[in-house]
PDB file of N, CA and C in Angstrom:
ATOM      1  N   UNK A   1      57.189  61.612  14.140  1.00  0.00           N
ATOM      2  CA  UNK A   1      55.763  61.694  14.436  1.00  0.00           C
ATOM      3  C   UNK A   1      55.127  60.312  14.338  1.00  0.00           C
ATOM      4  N   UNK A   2      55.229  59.865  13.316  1.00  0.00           N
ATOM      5  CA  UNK A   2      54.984  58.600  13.225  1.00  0.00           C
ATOM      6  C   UNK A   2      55.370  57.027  14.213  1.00  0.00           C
ATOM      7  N   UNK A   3      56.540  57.873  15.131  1.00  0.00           N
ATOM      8  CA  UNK A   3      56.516  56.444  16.006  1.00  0.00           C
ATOM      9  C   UNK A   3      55.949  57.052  17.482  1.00  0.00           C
ATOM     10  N   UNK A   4      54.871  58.356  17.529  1.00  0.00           N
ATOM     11  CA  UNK A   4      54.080  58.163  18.280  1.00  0.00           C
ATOM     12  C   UNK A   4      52.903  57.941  18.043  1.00  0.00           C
ATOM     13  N   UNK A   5      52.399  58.062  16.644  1.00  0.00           N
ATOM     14  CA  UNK A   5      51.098  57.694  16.512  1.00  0.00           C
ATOM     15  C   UNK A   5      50.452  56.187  16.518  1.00  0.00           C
ATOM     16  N   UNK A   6      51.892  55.336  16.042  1.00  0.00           N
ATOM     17  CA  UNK A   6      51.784  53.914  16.007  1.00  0.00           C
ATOM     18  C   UNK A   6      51.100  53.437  16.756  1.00  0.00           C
ATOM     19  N   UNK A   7      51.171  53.460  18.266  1.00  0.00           N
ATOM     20  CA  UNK A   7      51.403  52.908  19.572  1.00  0.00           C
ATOM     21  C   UNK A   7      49.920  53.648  20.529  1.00  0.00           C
ATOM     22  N   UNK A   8      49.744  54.513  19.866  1.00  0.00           N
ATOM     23  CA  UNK A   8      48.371  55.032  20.066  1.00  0.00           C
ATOM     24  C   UNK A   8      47.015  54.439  19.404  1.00  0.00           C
ATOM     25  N   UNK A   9      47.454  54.905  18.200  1.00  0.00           N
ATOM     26  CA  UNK A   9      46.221  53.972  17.577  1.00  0.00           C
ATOM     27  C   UNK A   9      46.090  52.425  17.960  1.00  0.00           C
ATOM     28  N   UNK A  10      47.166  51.638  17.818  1.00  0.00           N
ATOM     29  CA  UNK A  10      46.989  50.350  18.306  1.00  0.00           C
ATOM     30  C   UNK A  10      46.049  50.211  19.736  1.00  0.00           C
ATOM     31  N   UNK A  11      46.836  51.028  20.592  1.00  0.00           N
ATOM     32  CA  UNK A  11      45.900  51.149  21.814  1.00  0.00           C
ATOM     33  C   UNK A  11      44.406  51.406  21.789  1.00  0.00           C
ATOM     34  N   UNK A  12      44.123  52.104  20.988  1.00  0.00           N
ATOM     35  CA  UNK A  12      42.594  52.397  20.528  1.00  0.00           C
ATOM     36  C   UNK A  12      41.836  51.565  20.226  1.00  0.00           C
ATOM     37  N   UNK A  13      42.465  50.632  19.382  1.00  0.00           N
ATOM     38  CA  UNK A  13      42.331  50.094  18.507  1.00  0.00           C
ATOM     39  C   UNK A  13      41.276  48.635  19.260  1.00  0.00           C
ATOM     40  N   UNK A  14      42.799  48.177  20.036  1.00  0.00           N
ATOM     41  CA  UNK A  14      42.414  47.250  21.109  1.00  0.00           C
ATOM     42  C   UNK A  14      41.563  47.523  22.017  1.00  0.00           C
ATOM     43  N   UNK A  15      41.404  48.831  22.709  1.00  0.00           N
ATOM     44  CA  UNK A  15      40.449  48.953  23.390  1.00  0.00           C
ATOM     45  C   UNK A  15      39.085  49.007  22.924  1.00  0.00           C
ATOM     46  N   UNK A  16      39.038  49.311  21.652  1.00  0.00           N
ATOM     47  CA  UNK A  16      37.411  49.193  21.018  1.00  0.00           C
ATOM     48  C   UNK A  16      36.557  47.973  20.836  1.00  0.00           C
ATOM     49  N   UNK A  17      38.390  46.973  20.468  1.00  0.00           N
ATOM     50  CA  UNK A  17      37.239  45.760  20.535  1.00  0.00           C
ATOM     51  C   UNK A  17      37.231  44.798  21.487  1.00  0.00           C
ATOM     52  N   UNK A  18      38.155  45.218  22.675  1.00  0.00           N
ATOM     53  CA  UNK A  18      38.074  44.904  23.828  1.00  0.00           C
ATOM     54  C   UNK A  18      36.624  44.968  24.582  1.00  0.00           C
ATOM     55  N   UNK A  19      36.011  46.306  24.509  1.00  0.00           N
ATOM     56  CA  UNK A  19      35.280  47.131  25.059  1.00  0.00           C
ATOM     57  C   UNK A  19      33.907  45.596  24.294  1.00  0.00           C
ATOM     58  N   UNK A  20      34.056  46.078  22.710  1.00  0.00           N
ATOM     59  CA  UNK A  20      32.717  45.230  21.993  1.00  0.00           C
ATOM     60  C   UNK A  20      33.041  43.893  22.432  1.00  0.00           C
ATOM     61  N   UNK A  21      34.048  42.963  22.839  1.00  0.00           N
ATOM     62  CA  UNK A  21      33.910  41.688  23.265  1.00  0.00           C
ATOM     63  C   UNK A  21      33.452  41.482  24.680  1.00  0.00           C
ATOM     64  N   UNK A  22      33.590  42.697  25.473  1.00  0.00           N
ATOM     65  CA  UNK A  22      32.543  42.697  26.718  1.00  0.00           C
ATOM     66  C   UNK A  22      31.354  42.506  26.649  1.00  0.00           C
ATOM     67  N   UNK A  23      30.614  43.755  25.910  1.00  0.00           N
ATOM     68  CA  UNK A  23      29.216  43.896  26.271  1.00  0.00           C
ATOM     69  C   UNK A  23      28.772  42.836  25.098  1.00  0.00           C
ATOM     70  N   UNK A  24      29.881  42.260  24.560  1.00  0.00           N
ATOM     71  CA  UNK A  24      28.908  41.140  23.757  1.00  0.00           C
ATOM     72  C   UNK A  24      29.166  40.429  24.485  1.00  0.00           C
ATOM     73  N   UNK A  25      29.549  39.287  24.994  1.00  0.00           N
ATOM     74  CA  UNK A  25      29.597  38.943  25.843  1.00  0.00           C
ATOM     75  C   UNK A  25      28.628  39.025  27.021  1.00  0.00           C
ATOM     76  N   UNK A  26      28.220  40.374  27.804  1.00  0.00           N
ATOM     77  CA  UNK A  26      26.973  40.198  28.120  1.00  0.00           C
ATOM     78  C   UNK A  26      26.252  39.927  27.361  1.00  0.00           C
ATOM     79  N   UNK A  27      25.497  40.616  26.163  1.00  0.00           N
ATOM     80  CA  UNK A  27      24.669  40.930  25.965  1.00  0.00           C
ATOM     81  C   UNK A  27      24.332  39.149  25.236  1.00  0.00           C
ATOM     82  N   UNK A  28      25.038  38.480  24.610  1.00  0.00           N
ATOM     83  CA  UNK A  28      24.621  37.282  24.345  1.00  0.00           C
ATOM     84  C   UNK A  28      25.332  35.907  25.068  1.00  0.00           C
ATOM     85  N   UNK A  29      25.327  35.939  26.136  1.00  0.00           N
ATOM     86  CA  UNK A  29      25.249  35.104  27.572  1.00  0.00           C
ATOM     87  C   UNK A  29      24.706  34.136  27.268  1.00  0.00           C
ATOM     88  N   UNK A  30      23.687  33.564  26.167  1.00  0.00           N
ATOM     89  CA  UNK A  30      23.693  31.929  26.339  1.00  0.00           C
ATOM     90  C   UNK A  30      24.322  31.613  24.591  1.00  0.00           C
ATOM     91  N   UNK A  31      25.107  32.210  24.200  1.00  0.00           N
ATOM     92  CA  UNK A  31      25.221  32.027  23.085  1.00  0.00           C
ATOM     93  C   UNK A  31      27.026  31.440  23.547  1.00  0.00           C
ATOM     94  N   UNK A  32      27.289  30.004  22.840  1.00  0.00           N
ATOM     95  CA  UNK A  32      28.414  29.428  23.348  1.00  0.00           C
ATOM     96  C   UNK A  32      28.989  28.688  21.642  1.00  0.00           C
ATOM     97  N   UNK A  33      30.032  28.320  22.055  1.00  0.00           N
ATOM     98  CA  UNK A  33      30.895  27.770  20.674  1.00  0.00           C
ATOM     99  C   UNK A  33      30.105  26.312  20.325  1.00  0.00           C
ATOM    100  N   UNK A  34      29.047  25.925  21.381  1.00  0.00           N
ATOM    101  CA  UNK A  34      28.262  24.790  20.797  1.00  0.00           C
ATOM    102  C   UNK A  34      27.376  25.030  19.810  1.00  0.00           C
ATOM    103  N   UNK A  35      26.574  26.658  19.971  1.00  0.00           N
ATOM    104  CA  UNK A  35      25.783  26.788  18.986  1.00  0.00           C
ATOM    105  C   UNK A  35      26.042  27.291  17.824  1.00  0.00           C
ATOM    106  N   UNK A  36      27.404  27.110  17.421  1.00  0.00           N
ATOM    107  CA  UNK A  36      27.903  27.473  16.513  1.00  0.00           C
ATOM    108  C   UNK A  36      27.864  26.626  15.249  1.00  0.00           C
ATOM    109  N   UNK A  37      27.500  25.579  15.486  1.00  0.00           N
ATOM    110  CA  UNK A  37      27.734  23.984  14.930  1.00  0.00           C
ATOM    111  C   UNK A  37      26.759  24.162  13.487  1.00  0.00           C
ATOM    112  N   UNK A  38      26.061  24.912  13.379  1.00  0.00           N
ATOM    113  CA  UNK A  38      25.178  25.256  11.872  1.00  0.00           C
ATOM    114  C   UNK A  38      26.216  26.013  11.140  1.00  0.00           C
ATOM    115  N   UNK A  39      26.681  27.017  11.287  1.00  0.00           N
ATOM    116  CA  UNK A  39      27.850  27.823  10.457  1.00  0.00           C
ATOM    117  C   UNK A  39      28.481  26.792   9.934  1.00  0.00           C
ATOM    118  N   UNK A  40      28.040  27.041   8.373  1.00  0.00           N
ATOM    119  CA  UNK A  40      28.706  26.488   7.421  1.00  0.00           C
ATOM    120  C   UNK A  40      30.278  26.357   7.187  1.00  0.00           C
ATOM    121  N   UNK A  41      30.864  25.344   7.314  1.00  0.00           N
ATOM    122  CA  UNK A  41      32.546  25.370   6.643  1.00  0.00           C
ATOM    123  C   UNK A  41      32.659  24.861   5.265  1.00  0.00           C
ATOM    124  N   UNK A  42      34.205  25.290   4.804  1.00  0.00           N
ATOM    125  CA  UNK A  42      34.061  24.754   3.657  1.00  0.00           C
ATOM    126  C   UNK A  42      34.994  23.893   3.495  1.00  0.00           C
ATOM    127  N   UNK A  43      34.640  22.746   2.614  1.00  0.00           N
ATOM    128  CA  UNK A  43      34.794  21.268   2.855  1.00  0.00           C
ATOM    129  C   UNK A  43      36.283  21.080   2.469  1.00  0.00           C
ATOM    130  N   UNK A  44      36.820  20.188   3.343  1.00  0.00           N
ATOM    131  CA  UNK A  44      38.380  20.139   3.365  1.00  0.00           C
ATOM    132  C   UNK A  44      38.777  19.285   2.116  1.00  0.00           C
TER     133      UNK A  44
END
């Protein structure tokens, strides 16, 4: 049972945040890895 549920859920899994990296993606359209530059790191 277990080596069909594996392979399912994964699929789910991916598609959910497949699905949320779309409409984010629309939904924040001018938002780019430049304005990222305030998010704090921590110091090497």
């Amino acid at each position: 049972m277990h080596l069909y549920v594996t392979p399912i859920v994964l699929l789910v899994v991916s598609n959910v945040f497949m699905t949320m990296a779309w409409y984010g993606h629309l939904k924040f359209k001018d938002a780019s890895i430049r304005n990222f530059h305030s998010i704090p790191r921590p110091l090497k």
